[in-house]
Protein backbone atom coordinates (compact mmCIF):
# COMPACT_ATOMS: atom_id res chain seq x y z
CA UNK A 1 122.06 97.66 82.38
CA UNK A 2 120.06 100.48 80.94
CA UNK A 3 121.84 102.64 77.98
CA UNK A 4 122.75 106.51 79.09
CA UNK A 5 119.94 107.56 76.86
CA UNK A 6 117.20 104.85 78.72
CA UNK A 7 118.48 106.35 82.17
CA UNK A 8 118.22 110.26 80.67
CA UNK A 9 114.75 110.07 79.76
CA UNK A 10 113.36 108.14 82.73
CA UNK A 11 114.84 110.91 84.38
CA UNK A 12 112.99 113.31 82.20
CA UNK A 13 109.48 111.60 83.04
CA UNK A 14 109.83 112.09 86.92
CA UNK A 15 106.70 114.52 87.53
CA UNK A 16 103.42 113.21 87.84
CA UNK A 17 102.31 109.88 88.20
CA UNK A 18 106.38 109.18 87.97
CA UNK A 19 107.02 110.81 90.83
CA UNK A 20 109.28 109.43 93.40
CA UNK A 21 108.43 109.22 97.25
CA UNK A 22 111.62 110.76 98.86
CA UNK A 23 112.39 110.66 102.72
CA UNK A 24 111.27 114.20 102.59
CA UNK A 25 108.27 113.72 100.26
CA UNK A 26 107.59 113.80 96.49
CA UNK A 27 110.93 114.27 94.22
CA UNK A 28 109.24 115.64 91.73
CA UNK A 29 111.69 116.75 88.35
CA UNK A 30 110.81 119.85 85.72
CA UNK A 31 111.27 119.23 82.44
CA UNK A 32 115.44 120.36 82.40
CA UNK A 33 115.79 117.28 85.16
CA UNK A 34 116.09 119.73 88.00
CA UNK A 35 114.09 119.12 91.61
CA UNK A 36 110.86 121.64 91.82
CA UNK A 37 109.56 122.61 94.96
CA UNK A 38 111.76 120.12 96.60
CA UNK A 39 111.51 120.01 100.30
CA UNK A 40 114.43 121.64 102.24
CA UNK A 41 115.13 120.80 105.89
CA UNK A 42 115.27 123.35 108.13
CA UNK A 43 117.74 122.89 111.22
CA UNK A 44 118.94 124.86 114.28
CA UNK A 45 122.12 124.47 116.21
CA UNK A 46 121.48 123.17 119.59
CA UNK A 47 125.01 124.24 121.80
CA UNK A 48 123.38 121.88 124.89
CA UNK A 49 123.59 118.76 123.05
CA UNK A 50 126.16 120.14 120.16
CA UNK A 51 124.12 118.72 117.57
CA UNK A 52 121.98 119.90 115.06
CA UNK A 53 118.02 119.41 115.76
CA UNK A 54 115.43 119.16 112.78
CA UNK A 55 112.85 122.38 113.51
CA UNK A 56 111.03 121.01 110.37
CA UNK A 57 110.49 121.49 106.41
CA UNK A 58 110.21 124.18 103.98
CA UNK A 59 109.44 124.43 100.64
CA UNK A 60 110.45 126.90 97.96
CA UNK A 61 106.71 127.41 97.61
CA UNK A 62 105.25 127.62 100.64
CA UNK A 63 103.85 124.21 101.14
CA UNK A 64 104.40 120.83 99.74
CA UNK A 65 103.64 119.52 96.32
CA UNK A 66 100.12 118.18 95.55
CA UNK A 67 100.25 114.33 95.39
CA UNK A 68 99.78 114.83 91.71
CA UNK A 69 103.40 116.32 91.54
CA UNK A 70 102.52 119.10 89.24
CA UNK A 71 104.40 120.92 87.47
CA UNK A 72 104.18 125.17 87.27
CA UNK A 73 103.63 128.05 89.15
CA UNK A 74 100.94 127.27 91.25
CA UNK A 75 102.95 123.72 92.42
């Protein structure tokens, strides 16, 4: 089992060529550990079915990261 510390800083290296595939697309970390331009799903209420239904993603920036998960302002 990996030590606290081990688990902390693989954490830490999750941008770039670390990044993780999520079911919403790259999970890719700043340096504080914290999701960056992470995709949010956007839902609406459908009263017919009573359910929600997905009307798609959006992204803090605008558009998804680059495949290159980069890290900054431009994302």
């Amino acid at each position: 089992m990996p030590s606290t510390d081990d688990v902390t800083e693989g954490w830490r290296r999750m941008h770039g060529s670390n990044r993780v595939n999520g079911a919403s697309g790259w999970i890719c970390l700043d340096p504080q550990g914290n999701a960056y331009n992470k995709a949010v799903p956007v839902v609406e209420l459908d009263p017919k079915i009573k359910n929600a239904v997905l009307v798609g993603l959006a992204w803090p920036l605008g558009h998804a990261p680059d495949a290159t998960c980069p890290i900054g302002s431009d994302g």
